[in-house]
Protein backbone atom coordinates (compact mmCIF):
# COMPACT_ATOMS: atom_id res chain seq x y z
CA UNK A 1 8.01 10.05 3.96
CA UNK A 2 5.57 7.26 2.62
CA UNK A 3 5.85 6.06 -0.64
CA UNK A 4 4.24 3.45 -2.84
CA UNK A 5 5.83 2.35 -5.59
CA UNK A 6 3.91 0.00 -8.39
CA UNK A 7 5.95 -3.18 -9.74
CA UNK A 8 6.83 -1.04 -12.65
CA UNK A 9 9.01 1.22 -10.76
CA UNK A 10 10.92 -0.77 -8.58
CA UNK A 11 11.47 -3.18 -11.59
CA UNK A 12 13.04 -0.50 -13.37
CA UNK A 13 15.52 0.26 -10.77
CA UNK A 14 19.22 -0.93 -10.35
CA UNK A 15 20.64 -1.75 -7.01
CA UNK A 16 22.31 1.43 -6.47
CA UNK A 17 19.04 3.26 -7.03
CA UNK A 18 17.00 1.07 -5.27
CA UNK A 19 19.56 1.05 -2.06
CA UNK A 20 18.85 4.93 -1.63
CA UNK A 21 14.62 4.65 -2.53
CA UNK A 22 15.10 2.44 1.10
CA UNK A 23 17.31 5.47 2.88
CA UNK A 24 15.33 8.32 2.04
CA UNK A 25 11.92 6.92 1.88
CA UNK A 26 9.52 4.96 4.02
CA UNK A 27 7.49 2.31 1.45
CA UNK A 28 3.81 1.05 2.18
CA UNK A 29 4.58 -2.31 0.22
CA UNK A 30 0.74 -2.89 -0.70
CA UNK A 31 -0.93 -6.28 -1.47
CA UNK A 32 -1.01 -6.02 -5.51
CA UNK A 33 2.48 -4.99 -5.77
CA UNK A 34 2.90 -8.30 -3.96
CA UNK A 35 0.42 -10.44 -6.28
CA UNK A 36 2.61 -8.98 -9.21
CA UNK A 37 5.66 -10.03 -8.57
CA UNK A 38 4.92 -13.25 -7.59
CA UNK A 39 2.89 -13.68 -10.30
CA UNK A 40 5.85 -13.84 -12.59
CA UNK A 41 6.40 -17.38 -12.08
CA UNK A 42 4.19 -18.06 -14.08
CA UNK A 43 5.21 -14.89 -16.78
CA UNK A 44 7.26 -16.03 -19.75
CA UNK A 45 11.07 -14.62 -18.17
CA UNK A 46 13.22 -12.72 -20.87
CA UNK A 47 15.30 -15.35 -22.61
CA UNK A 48 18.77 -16.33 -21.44
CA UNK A 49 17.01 -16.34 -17.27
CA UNK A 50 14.46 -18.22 -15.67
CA UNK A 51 11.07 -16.99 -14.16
CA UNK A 52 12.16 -17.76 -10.68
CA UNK A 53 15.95 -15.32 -11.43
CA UNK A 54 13.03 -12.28 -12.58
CA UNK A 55 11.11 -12.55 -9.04
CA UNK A 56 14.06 -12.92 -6.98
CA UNK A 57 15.79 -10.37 -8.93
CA UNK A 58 12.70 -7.69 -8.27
CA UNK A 59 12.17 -8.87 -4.29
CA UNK A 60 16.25 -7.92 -4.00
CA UNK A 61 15.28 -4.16 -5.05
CA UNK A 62 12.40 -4.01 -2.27
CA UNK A 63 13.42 -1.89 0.28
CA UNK A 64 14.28 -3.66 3.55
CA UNK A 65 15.00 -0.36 6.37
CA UNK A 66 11.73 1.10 7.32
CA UNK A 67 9.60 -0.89 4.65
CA UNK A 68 5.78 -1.44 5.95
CA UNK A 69 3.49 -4.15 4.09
CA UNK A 70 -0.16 -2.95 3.98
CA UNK A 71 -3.18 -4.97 5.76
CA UNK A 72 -5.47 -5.46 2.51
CA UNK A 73 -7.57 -3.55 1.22
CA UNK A 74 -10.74 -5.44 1.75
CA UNK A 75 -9.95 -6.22 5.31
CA UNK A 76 -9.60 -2.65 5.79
CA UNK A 77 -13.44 -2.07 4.31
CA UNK A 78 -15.07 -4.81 6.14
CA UNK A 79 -13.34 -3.09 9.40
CA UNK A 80 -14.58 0.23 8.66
CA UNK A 81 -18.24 -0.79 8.04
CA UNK A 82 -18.12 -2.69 11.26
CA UNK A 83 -17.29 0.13 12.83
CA UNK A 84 -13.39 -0.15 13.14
CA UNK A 85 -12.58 2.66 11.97
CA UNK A 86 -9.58 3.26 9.34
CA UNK A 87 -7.67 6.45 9.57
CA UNK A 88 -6.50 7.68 6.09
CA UNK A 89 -3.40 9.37 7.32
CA UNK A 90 -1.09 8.80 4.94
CA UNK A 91 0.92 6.03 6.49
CA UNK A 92 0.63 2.30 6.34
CA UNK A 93 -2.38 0.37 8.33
CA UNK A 94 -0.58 -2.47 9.63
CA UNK A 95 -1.25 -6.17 11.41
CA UNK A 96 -1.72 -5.42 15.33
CA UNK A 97 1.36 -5.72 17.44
CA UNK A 98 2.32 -6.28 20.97
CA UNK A 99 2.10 -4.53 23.81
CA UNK A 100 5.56 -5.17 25.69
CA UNK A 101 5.66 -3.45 29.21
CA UNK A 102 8.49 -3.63 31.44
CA UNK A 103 11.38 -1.67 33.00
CA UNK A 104 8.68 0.96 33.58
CA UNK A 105 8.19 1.64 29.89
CA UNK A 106 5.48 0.86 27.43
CA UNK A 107 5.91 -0.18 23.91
CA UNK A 108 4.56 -1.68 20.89
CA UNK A 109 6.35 -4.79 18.89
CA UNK A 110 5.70 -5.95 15.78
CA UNK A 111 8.02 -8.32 14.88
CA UNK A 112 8.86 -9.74 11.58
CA UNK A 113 5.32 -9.33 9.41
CA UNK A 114 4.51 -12.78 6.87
CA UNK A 115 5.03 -10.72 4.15
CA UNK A 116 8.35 -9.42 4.72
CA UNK A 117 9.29 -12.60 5.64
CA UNK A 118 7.67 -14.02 2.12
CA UNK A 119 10.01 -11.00 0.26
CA UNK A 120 12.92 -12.10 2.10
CA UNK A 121 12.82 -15.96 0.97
CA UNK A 122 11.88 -14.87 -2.44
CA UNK A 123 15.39 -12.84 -2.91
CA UNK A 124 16.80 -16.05 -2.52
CA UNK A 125 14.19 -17.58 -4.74
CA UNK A 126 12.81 -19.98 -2.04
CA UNK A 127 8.84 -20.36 -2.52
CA UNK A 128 6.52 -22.69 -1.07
CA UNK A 129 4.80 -24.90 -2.77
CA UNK A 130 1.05 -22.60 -2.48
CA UNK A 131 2.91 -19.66 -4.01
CA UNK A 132 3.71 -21.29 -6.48
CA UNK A 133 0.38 -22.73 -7.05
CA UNK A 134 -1.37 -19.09 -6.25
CA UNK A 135 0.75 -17.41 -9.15
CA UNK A 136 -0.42 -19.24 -11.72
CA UNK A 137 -3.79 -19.37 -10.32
CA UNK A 138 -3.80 -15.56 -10.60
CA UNK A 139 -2.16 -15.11 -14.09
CA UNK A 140 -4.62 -17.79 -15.00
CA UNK A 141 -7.50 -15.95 -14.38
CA UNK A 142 -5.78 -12.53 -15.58
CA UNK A 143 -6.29 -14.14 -18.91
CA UNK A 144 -10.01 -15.05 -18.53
CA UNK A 145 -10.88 -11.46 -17.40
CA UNK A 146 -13.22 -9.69 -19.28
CA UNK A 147 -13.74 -6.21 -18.80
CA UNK A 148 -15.58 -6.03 -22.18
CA UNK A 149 -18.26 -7.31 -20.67
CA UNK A 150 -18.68 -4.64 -18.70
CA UNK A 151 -19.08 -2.14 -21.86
CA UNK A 152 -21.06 -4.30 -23.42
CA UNK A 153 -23.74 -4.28 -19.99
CA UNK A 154 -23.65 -0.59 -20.15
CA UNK A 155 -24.44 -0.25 -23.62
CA UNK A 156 -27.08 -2.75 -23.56
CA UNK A 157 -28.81 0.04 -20.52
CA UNK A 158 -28.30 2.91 -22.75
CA UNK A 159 -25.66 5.32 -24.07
CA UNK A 160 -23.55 6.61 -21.15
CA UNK A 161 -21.38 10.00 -22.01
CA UNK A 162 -18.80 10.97 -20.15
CA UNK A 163 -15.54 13.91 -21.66
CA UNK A 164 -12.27 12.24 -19.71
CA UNK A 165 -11.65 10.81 -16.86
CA UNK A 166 -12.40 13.52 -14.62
CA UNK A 167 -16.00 13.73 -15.49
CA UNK A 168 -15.91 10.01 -14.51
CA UNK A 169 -14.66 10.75 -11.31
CA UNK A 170 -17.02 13.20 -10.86
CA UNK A 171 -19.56 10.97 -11.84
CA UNK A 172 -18.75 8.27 -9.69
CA UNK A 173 -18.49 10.54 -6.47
CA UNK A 174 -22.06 11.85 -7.13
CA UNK A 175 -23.74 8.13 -7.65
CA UNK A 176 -21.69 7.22 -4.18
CA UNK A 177 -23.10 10.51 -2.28
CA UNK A 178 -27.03 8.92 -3.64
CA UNK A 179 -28.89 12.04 -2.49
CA UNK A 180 -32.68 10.34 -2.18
CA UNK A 181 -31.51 6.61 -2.65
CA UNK A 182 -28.79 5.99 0.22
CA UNK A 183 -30.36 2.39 1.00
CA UNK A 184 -30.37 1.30 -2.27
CA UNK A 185 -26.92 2.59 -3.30
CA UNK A 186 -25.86 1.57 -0.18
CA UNK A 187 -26.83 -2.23 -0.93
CA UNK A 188 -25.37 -1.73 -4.26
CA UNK A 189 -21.77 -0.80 -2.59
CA UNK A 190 -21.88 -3.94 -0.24
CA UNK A 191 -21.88 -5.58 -3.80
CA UNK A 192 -19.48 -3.63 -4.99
CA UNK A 193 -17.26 -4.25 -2.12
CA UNK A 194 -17.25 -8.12 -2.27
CA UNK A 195 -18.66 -8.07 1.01
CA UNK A 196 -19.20 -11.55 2.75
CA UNK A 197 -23.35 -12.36 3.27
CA UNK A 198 -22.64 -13.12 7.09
CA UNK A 199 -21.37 -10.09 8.05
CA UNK A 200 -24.60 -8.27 5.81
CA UNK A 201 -26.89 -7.84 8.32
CA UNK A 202 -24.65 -6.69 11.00
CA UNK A 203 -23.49 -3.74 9.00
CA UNK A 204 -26.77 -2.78 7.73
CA UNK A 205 -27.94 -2.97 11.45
CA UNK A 206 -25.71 -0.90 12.39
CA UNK A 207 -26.02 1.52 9.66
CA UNK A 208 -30.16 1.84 10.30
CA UNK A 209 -29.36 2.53 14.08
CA UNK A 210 -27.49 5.93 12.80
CA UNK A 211 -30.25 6.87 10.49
CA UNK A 212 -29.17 5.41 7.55
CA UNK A 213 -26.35 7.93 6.65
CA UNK A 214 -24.12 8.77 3.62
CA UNK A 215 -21.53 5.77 3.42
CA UNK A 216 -18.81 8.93 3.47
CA UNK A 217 -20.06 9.81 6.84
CA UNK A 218 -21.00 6.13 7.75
CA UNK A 219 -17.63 4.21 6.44
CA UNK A 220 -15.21 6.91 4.74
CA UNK A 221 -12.78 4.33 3.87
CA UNK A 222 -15.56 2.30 2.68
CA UNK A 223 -16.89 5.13 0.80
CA UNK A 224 -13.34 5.51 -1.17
CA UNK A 225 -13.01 2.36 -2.37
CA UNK A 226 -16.22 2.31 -3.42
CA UNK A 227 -15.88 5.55 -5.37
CA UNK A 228 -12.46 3.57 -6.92
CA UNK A 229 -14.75 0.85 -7.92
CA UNK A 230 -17.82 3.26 -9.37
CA UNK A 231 -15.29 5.13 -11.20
CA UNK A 232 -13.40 2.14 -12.82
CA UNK A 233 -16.62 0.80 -13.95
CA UNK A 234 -17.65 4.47 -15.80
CA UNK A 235 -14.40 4.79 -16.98
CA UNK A 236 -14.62 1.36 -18.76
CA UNK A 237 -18.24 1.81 -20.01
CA UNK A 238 -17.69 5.01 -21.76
CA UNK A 239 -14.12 3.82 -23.57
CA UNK A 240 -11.87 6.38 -21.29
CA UNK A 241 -9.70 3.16 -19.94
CA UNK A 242 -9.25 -0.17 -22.05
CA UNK A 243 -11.48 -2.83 -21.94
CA UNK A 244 -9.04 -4.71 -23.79
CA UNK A 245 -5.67 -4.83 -21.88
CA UNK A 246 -7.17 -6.85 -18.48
CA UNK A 247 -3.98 -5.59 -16.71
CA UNK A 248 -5.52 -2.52 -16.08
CA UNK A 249 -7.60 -4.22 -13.10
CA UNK A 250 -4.60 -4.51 -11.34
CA UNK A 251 -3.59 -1.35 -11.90
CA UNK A 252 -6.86 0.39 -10.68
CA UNK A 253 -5.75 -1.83 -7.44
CA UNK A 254 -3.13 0.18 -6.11
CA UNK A 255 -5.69 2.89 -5.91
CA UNK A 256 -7.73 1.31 -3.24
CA UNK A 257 -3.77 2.22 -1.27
CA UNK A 258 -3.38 5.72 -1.79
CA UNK A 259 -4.92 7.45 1.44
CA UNK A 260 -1.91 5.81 3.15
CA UNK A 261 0.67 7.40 1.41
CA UNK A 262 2.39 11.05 0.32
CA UNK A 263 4.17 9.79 -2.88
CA UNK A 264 2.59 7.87 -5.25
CA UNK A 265 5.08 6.09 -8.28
CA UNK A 266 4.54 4.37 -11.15
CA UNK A 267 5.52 4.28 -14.75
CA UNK A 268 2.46 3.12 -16.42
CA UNK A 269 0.43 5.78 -18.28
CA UNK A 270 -3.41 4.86 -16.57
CA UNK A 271 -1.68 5.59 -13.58
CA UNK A 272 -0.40 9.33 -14.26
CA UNK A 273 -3.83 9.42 -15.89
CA UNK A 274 -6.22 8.76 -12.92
CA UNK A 275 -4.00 8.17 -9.71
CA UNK A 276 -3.98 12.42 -9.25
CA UNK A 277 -7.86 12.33 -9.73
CA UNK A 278 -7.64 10.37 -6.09
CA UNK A 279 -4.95 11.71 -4.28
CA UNK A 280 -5.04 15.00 -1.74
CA UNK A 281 -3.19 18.14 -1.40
CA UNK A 282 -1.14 17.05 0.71
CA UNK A 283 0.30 13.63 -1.58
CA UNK A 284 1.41 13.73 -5.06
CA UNK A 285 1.84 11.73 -8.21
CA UNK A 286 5.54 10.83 -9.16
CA UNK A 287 6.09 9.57 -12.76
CA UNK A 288 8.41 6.69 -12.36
CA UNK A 289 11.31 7.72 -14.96
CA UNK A 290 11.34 11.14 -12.50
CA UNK A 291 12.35 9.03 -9.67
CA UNK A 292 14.53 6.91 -10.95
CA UNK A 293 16.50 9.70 -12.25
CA UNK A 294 16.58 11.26 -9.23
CA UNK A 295 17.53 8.03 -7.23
CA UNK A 296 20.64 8.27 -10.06
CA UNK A 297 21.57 12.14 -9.35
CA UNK A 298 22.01 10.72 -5.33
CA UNK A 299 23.68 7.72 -6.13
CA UNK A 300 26.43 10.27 -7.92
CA UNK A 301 26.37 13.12 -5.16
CA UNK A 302 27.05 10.30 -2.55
CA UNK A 303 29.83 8.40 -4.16
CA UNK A 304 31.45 11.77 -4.84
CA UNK A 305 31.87 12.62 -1.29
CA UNK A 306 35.20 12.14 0.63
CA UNK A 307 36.02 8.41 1.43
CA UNK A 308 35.97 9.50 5.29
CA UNK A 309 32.52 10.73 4.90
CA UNK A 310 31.33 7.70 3.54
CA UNK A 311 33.26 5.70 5.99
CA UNK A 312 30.90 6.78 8.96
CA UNK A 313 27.87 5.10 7.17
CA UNK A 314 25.03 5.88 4.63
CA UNK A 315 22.52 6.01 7.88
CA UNK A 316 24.86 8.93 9.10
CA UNK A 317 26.09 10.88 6.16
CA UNK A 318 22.54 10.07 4.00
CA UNK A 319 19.83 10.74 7.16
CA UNK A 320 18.73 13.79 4.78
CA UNK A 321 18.51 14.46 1.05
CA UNK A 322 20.94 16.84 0.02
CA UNK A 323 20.85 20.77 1.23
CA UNK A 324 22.04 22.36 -1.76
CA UNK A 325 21.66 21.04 -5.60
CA UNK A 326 18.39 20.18 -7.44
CA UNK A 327 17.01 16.61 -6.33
CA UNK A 328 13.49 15.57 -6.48
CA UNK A 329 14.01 14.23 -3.02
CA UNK A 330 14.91 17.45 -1.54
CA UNK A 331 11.62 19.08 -3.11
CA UNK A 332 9.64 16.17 -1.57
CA UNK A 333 10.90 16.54 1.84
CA UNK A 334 9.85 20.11 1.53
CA UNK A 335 6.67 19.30 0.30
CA UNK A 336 6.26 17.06 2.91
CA UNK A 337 8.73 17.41 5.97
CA UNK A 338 8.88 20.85 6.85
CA UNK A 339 11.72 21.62 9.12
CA UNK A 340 13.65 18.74 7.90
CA UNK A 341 16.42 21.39 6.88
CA UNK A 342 17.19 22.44 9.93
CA UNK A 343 17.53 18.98 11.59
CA UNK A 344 19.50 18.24 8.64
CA UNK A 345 21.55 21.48 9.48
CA UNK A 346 21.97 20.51 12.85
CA UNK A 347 21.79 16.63 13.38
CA UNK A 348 21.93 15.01 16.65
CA UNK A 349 25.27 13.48 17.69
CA UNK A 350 25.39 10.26 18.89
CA UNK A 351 27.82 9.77 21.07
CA UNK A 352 28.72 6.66 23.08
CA UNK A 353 27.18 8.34 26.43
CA UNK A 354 23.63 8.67 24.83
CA UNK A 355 23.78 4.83 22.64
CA UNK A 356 24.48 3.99 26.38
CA UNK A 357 21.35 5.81 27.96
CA UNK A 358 19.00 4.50 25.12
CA UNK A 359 20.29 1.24 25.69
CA UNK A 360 19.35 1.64 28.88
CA UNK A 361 16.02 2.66 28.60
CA UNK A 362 15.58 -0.49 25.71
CA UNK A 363 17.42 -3.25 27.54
CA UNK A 364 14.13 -4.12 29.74
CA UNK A 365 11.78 -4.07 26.58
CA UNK A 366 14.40 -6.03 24.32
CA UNK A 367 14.87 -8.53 27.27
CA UNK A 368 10.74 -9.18 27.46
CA UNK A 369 10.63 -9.25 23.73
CA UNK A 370 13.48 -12.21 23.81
CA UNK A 371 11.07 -13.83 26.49
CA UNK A 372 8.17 -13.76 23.88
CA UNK A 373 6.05 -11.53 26.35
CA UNK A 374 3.43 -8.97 25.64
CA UNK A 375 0.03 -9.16 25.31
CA UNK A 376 -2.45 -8.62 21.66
CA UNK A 377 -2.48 -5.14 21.03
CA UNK A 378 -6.80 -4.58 20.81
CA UNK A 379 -9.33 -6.81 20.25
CA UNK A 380 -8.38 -10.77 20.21
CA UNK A 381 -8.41 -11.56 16.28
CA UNK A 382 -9.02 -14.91 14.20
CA UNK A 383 -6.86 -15.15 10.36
CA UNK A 384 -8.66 -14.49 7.59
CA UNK A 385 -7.06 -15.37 4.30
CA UNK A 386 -6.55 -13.36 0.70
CA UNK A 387 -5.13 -16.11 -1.47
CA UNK A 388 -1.56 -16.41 -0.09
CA UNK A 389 -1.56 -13.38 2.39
CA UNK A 390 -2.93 -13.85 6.13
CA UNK A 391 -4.83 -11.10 7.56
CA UNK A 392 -7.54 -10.39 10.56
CA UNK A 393 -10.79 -9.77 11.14
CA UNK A 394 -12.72 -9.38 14.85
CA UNK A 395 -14.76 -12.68 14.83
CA UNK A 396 -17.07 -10.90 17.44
CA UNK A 397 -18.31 -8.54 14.25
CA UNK A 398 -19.29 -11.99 12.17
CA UNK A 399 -22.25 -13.59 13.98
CA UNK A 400 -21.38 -17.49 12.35
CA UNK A 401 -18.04 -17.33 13.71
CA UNK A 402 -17.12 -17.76 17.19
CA UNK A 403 -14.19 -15.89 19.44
């Protein structure tokens, strides 16, 4: 099951806690959780520690088994409007792989991704030199932001009204649908989106040649960011988020994330407040103090099981959430894993004759990986770059860059 958690949560946990978020749950570990923490470099650190003991101490609590660090956001956009399209499945959209073929099998490899890597040096509080530079950078201009000033345009065009927060939402889905105006709102969302001038005429090429459609229909992905954005900027107009407390850009961030997860968790109070507003039926909002908790409740069950139970391994005895008992987890899982029950019920056995055939069947494709084979799994790629994190973009889809 895919989870996101926000700095907030994860900074709240212990190491027990956090140990068993990482067995029982898969985390999309998205770009602005990542800005965060590094960002506390350059945070005042509680007295009696340093700043660099505070990030370390945070990257030890990010889960390591089965954790997935999110392509950004914006790479994702310019993708979809270029006609690459992003599926909003609830699971993390991640760098391109390899394809490794041999001993008759196919598979993909991914290797180690930069920002895993960039986690694992910060545990030991190792950081180049740029990150360094880049989190001060970004707390630097945290300070300067001025979200006042977008109140203070809006007023200056006229009194806007709007009840809560839903009726922003609602608002902002109806300006992004622009039944009668679709070029012009369309225009206005390239804005919106940051995109880059070169790639301009390229998307709105390709955006005349199907008839100039709804961005939903043209770019969904696109078209849910842009909502995110719309709706940020309503919300701060009419007074339903703060102006005041600039942290609650970053916040809005982890928004532009949530079609690639079930579980979305966070302490912070905008977030209960507007993260359900953009989430499915098929996700749900998890108030951070709920998790945590419940992360507690299975820390207890589990070190109150037999020592020869424990013996055999958390990755045996912990594959499922408790059967019986009231845990969060367990509710999730059948929310969200139906017929997990039953395989907890009746778990495969692995027994020395099957490690053996798998082995088998991986040897070949572990070999070639050791031999650095495999060839670029879809199109050939150049690196783009969002502050300290590396991501790609086709060069054939920017017409001033060249493959």
């Amino acid at each position: 099951m895919i989870i996101i958690c926000d700095k907030s949560t994860i900074q709240s946990l212990n190491g027990d806690q956090a140990f068993w978020l990482g067995i029982h749950y898969r985390a999309n570990v998205v770009p602005i959780f990542l800005t965060e923490v590094l960002a506390d470099l350059h945070k005042p650190p509680p007295e009696g520690r340093t700043a660099v003991d505070v990030v370390a101490k945070i990257s030890k609590k990010v889960p390591q088994l089965g954790a997935f660090p999110n392509v950004y956001h914006g790479t994702l956009v310019l993708g979809d409007l270029l006609g690459h399209p992003v599926e909003m499945l609830r699971v993390p959209v991640i760098p391109e792989g390899k394809i490794i073929q041999a001993g008759g099998r196919v598979a993909s490899y991914y290797g180690e991704m930069p920002e895993s890597a960039a986690v694992r040096r910060w545990r030991k509080g190792d950081f180049l030199g740029v990150e360094r530079d880049y989190a001060k950078a970004w707390r630097e201009a945290l300070e300067k932001l001025d979200l006042t000033s977008i109140r203070k345009a809006s007023q200056a065009r006229g009194t806007l009204k709007l009840s809560d927060l839903a009726a922003a939402k609602a608002a902002a889905d109806d300006i992004a649908l622009a039944n009668g105006r679709r070029y012009a709102v369309f225009k206005a969302a390239l804005d919106a989106l940051n995109i880059p001038e070169s790639y301009r005429p390229a998307i709105l090429r390709r955006w005349k040649e199907q008839g100039g459609p709804a961005l939903r229909d043209f770019a969904p992905y696109a078209d849910y960011v842009f909502r995110c954005e719309v709706f940020f900027h309503l919300a701060i107009a009419t007074g339903k988020i703060d102006a005041v407390r600039t942290s609650n850009r970053n916040d809005m961030a982890y928004l532009f994330y949530l079609p690639f997860c079930r579980v979305f968790t966070s302490f912070d109070r905008l977030h209960a407040s507007i993260a359900p507003l953009f989430m499915g039926e098929d996700q749900t909002f998890v108030p951070g103090q709920q998790l945590k908790d419940d992360l507690a409740k299975l820390n207890a069950y589990y070190l109150a099981l037999p020592e020869e139970v424990r013996a055999t391994g958390a990755m045996q005895y912990a594959a499922y959430p408790p059967l019986e008992g009231d845990y969060l987890t367990s509710r999730l899982y059948d929310q969200f894993e139906p017929g997990w029950r039953e395989h907890a019920r009746n778990p495969i056995k692995l027994t020395p004759e099957i490690n053996k055939k798998v082995m088998e069947h991986l040897g070949p494709v572990l070999d070639a990986i050791e031999r650095g084979e495999g060839a670029p799994q879809g199109a050939t790629r150049i690196e783009t770059k969002d502050d300290v994190f590396t991501f790609t973009v086709d060069p054939k889809s920017d017409p001033k860059k060249k493959p």
